[in-house]
Protein backbone atom coordinates (compact mmCIF):
# COMPACT_ATOMS: atom_id res chain seq x y z
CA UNK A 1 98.65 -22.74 72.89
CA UNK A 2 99.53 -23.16 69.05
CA UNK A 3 97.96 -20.94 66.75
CA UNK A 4 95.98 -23.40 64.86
CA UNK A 5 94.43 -24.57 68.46
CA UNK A 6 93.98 -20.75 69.15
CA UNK A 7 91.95 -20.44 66.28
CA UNK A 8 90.28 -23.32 66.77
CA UNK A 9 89.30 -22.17 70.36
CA UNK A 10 87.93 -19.02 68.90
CA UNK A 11 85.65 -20.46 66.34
CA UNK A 12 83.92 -22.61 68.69
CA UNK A 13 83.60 -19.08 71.60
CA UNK A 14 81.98 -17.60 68.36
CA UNK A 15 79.79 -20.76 67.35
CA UNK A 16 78.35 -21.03 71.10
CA UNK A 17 77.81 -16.98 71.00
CA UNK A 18 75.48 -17.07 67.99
CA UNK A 19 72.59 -18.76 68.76
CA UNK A 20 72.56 -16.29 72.08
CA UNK A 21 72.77 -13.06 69.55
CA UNK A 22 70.19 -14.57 66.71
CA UNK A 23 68.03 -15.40 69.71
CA UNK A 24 68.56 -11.74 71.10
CA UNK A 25 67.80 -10.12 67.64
CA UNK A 26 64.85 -11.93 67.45
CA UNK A 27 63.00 -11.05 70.39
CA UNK A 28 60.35 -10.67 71.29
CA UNK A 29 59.23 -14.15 69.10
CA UNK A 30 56.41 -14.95 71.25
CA UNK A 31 53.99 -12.82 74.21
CA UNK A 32 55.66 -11.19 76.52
CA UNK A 33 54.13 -11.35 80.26
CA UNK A 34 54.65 -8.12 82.49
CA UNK A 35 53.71 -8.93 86.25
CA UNK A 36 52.69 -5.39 87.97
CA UNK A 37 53.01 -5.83 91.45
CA UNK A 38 49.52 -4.02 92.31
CA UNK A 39 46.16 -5.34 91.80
CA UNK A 40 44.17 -3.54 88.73
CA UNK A 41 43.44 -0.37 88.85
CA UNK A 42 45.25 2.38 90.02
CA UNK A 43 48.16 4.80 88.73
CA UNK A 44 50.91 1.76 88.07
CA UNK A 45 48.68 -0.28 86.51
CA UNK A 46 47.18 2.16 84.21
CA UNK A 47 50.72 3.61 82.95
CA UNK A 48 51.48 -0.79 81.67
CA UNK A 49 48.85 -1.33 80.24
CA UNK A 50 49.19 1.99 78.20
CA UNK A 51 52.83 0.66 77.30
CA UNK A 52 51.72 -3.09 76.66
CA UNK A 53 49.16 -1.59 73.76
CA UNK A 54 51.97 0.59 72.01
CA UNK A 55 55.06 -2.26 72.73
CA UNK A 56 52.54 -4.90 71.26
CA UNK A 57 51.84 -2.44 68.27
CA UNK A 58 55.49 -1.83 67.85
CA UNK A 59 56.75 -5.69 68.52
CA UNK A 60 53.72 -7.46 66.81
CA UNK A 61 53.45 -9.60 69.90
CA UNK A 62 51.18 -9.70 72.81
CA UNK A 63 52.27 -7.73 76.28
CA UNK A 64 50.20 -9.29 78.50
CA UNK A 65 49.72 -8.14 81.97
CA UNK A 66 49.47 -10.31 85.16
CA UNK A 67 48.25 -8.38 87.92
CA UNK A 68 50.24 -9.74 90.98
CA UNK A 69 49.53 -7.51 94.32
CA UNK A 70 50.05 -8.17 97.68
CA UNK A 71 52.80 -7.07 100.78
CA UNK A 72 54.04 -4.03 98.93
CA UNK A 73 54.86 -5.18 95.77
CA UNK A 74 57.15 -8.07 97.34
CA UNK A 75 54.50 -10.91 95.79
CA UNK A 76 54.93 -9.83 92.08
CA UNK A 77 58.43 -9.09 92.82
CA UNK A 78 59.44 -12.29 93.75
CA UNK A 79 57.67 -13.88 90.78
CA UNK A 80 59.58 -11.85 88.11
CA UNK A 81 63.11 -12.37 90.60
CA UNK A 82 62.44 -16.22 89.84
CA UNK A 83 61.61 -15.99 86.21
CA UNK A 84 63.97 -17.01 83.27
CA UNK A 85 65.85 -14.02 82.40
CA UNK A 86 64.87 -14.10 78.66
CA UNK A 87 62.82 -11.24 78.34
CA UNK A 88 59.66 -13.00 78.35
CA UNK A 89 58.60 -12.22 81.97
CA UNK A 90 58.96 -8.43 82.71
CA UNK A 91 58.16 -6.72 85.98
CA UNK A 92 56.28 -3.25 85.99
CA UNK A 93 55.92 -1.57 90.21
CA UNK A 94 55.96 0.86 92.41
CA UNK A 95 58.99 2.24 94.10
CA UNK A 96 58.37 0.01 97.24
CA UNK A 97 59.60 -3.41 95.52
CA UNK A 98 62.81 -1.79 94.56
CA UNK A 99 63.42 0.73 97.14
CA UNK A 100 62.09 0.86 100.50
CA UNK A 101 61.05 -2.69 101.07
CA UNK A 102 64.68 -4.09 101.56
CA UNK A 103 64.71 -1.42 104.79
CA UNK A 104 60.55 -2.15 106.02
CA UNK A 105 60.87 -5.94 105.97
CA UNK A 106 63.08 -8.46 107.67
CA UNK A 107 63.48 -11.12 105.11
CA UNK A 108 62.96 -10.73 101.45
CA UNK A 109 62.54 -13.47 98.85
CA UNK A 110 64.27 -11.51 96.25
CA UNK A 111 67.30 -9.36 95.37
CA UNK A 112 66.05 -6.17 94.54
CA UNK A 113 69.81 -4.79 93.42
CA UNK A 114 69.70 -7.94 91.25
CA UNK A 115 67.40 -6.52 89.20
CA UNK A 116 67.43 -5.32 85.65
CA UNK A 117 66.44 -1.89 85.29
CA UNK A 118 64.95 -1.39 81.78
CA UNK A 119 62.85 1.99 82.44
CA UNK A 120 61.07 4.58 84.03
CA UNK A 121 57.66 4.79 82.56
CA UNK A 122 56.23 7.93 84.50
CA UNK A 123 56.33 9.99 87.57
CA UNK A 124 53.63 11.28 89.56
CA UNK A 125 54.11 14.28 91.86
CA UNK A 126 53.04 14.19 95.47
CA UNK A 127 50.87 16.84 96.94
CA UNK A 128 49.49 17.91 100.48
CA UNK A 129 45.57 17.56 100.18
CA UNK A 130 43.54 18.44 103.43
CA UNK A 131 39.75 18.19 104.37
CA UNK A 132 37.95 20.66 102.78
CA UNK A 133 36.74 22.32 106.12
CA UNK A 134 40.48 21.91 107.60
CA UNK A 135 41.03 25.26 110.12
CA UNK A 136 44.31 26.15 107.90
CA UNK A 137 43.86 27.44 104.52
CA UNK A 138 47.38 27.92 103.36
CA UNK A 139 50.56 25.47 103.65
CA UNK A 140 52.12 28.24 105.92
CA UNK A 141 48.87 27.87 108.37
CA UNK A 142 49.03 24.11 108.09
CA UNK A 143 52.45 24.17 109.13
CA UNK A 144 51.74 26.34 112.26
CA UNK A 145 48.57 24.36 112.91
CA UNK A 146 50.71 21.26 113.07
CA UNK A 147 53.91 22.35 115.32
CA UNK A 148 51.24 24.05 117.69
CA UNK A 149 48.76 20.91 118.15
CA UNK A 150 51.33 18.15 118.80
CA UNK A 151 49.73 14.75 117.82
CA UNK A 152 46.35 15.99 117.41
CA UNK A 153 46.44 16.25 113.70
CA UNK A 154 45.30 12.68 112.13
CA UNK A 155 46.71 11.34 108.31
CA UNK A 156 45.83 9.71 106.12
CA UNK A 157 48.55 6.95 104.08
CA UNK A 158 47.72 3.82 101.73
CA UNK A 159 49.63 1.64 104.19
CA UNK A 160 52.22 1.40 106.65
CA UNK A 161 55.60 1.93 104.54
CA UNK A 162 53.96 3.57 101.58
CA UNK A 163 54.86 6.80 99.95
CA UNK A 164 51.92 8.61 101.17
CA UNK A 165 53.30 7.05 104.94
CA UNK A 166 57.00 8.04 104.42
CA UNK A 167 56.59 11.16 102.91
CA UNK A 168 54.60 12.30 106.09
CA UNK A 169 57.47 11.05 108.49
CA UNK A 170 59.79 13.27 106.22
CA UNK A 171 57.25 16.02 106.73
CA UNK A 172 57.89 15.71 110.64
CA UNK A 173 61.46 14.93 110.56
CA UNK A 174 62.15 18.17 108.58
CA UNK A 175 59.28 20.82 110.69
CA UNK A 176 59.64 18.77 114.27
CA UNK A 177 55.64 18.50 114.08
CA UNK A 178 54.30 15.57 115.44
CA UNK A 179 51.28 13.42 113.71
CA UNK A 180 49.23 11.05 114.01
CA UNK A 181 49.48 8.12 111.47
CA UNK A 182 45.78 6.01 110.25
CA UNK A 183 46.94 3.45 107.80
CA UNK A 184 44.49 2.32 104.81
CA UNK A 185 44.24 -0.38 103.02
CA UNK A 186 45.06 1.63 99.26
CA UNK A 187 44.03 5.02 98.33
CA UNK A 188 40.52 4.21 97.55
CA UNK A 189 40.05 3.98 101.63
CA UNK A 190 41.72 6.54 102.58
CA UNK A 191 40.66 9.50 99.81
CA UNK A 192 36.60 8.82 101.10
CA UNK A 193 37.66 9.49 104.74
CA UNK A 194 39.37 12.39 103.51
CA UNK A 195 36.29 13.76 101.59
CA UNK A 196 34.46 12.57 104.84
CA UNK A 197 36.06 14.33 107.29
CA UNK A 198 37.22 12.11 109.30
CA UNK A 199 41.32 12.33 108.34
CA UNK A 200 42.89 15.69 108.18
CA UNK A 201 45.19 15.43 105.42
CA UNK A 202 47.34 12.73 102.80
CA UNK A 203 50.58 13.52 100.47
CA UNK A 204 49.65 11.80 97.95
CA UNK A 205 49.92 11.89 94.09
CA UNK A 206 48.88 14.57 91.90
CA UNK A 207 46.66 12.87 89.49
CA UNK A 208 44.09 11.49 92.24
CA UNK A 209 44.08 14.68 94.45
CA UNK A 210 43.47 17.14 91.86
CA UNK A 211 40.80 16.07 91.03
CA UNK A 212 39.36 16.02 94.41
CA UNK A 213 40.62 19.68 94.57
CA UNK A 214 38.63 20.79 91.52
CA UNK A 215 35.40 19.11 92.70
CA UNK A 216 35.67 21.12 95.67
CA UNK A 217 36.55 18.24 98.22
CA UNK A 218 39.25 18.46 99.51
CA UNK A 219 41.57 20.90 98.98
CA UNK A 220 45.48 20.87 97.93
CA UNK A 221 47.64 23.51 99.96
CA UNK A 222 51.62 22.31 98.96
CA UNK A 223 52.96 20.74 96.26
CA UNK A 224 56.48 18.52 97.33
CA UNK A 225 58.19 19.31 94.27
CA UNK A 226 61.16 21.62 93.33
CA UNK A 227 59.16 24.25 91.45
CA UNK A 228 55.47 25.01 91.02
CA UNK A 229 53.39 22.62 88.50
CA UNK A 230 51.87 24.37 85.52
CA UNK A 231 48.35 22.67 86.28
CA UNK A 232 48.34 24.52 89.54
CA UNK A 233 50.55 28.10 89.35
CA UNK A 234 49.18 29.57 92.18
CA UNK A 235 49.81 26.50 94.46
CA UNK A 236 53.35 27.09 96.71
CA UNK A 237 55.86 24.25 97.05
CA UNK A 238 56.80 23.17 100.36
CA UNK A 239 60.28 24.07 99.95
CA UNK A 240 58.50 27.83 99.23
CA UNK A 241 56.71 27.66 102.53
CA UNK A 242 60.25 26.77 104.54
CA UNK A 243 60.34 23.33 104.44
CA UNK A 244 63.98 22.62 103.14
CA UNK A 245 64.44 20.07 100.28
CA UNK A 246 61.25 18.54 100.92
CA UNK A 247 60.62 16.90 97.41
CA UNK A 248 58.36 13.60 97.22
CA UNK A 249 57.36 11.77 94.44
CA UNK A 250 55.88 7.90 93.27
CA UNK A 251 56.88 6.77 90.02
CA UNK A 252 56.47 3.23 88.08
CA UNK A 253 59.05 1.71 86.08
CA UNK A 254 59.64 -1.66 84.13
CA UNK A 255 62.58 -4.26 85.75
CA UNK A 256 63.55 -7.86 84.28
CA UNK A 257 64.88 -10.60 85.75
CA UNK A 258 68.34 -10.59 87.21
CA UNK A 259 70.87 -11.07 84.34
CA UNK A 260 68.50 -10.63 81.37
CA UNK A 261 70.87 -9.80 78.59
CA UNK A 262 71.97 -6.12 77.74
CA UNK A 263 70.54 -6.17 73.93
CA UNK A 264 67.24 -7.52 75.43
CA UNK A 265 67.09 -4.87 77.59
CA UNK A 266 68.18 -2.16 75.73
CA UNK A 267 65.80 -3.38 72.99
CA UNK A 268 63.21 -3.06 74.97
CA UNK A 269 64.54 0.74 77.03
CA UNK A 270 64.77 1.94 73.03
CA UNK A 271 61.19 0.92 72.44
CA UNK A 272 59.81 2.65 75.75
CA UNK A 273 61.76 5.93 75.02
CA UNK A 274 60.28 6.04 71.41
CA UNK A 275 56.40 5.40 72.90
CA UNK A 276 57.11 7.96 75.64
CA UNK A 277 58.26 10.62 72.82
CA UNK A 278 54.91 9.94 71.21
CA UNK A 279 52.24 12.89 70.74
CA UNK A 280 49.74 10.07 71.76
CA UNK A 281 51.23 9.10 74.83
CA UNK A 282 51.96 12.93 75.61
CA UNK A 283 48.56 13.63 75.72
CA UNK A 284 47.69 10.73 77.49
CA UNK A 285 50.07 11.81 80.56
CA UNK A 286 48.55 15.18 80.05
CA UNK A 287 45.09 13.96 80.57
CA UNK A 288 46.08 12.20 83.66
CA UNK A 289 48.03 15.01 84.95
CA UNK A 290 51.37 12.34 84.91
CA UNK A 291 54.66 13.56 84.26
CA UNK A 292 56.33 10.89 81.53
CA UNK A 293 59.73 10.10 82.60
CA UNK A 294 61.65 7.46 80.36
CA UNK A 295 66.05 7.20 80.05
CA UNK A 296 68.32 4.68 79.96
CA UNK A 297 68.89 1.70 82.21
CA UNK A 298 71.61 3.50 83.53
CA UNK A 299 69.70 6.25 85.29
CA UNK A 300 66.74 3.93 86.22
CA UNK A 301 69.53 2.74 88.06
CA UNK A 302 71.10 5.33 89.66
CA UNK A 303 67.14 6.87 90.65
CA UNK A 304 66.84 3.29 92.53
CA UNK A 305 70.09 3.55 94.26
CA UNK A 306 69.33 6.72 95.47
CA UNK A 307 65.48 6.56 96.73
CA UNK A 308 66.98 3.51 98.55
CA UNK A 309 68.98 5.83 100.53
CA UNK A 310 67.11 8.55 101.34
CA UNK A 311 64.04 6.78 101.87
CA UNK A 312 65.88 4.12 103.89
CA UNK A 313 67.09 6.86 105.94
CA UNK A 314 63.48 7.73 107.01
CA UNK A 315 62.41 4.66 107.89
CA UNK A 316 65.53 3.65 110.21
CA UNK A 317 64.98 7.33 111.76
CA UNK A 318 61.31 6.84 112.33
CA UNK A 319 61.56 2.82 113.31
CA UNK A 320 58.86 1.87 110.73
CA UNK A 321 58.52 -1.79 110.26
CA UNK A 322 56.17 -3.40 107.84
CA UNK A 323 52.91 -5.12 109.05
């Protein structure tokens, strides 16, 4: 190609770039819409809406949340898979959506490795909370309780192919006890049978079951996490108790649609890093006994890649399928 033709060539490449990169360094120019993929309420949906107040304070432009639950998370997912990938439709969830869901269900209506990751926004610790009149009162009774009673021991999860469910098959893949699984409908459910007596124990999160714990209602004997947390010292870890490299934990974290540009998406990663650094925020998580989490798109990534594996793993060992 002559030079002049070259150059010519290049201009135009640089012309067609622009309006792309003024349109990037712009952004956000108008309200943003984050669909969370569980109704309102709950952990997930309490950590957005915490990050939609400080990104609209920090943007000067709404962050407005659209509440879309239903069949794990797959419902909101596949409304933020279809959206323009502009950074005007951003997806906040649960693991499920971008982890174990492509192993629990046959046919999905969305590519969850298509995905932009953009950030974690928190983590929240899973514990083992029994009845408060349950027979064992340590985690190294429980676990004796449960390998000599085979079946007899009843849990509690949010659903079939939940954390709360999967973390429980872990429990028996890695002690060769064997449960019995009662599926709820959410956490609300299954926490008042809990408190009830009629379950014997959940893994669930931290911030829910502690308080339970404090009240006097249930009671927490293990935490599934690789040391002891500071809000309970004299609680043992599982992996403490002889369960080997039994860690479990839920976390929520903002994705955008499949090939939403990098500036976009770093612009908004920078953003969520700075509000997570915040005193405010820190106290915030404190309150709600969350751990903050935060990084770059780049290890959202690679924490996605490998919960899909392990957890994957689980459910192909146990034969869960999803409802």
């Amino acid at each position: 190609m002559p030079r002049l033709l070259r150059i010519i060539a290049s201009a135009g490449s640089l012309l067609a770039l622009a309006p792309a990169a003024a349109q990037n360094a712009d952004y956000p120019s108008k309200p943003v819409r984050i669909i969370v993929t569980v109704p309102a309420g709950g952990g997930v949906d309490s950590m957005t809406r915490i990050f939609a107040e400080r990104l609209q304070s920090k943007f000067g432009q709404p962050f407005v949340i659209e509440n879309r639950g239903g069949a794990g998370g797959n419902v909101g997912a596949e409304a933020a898979f279809a959206s323009a990938p502009d950074g005007y439709t951003l997806m906040s969830s649960q693991p499920a959506p971008l982890t174990t869901n492509v192993a629990l269900y046959r046919r999905l209506n969305f590519d969850p490795a298509a995905l932009e990751p953009v950030a974690v926004l928190s983590k929240f610790p899973n514990v083992l909370l029994v009845r408060q009149d349950f027979p064992a009162r340590t985690a190294q009774e429980f676990i004796a309780y449960a390998k000599a009673n085979p079946g007899r021991l009843n849990y509690a999860s949010q659903g079939v192919g939940t954390t709360s469910h999967l973390t429980a098959e872990l429990f028996m893949s890695l002690t060769g006890a064997r449960l019995t699984h009662v599926p709820y409908r959410g956490t609300g459910p299954a926490l008042n049978d809990i408190i009830a007596g009629h379950v014997d124990f959940i893994f669930m999160e931290l911030s829910s079951a502690v308080k339970l714990h404090e009240g006097k209602k249930a009671r927490i004997l293990a935490v599934a996490t690789e040391k002891r947390l500071d809000i309970l010292p004299d609680v043992p870890t599982l992996i403490e108790v002889g369960v080997p490299d039994f860690i479990s934990d839920t976390w929520n974290a903002i994705s955008a649609p499949p090939k939403t540009p990098a500036p976009i998406v770093g612009k908004l990663n920078g953003a969520i890093n700075e509000i997570t650094d915040e005193p405010d925020t820190r106290m915030r998580f404190r309150q709600l006994n969350i751990f903050p989490a935060g990084g770059s798109p780049a290890d959202m990534r690679n924490l996605v890649e490998t919960e899909t594996r392990r957890w994957s793993a689980v459910i192909k060992k146990a034969g869960i399928e999803a409802e």
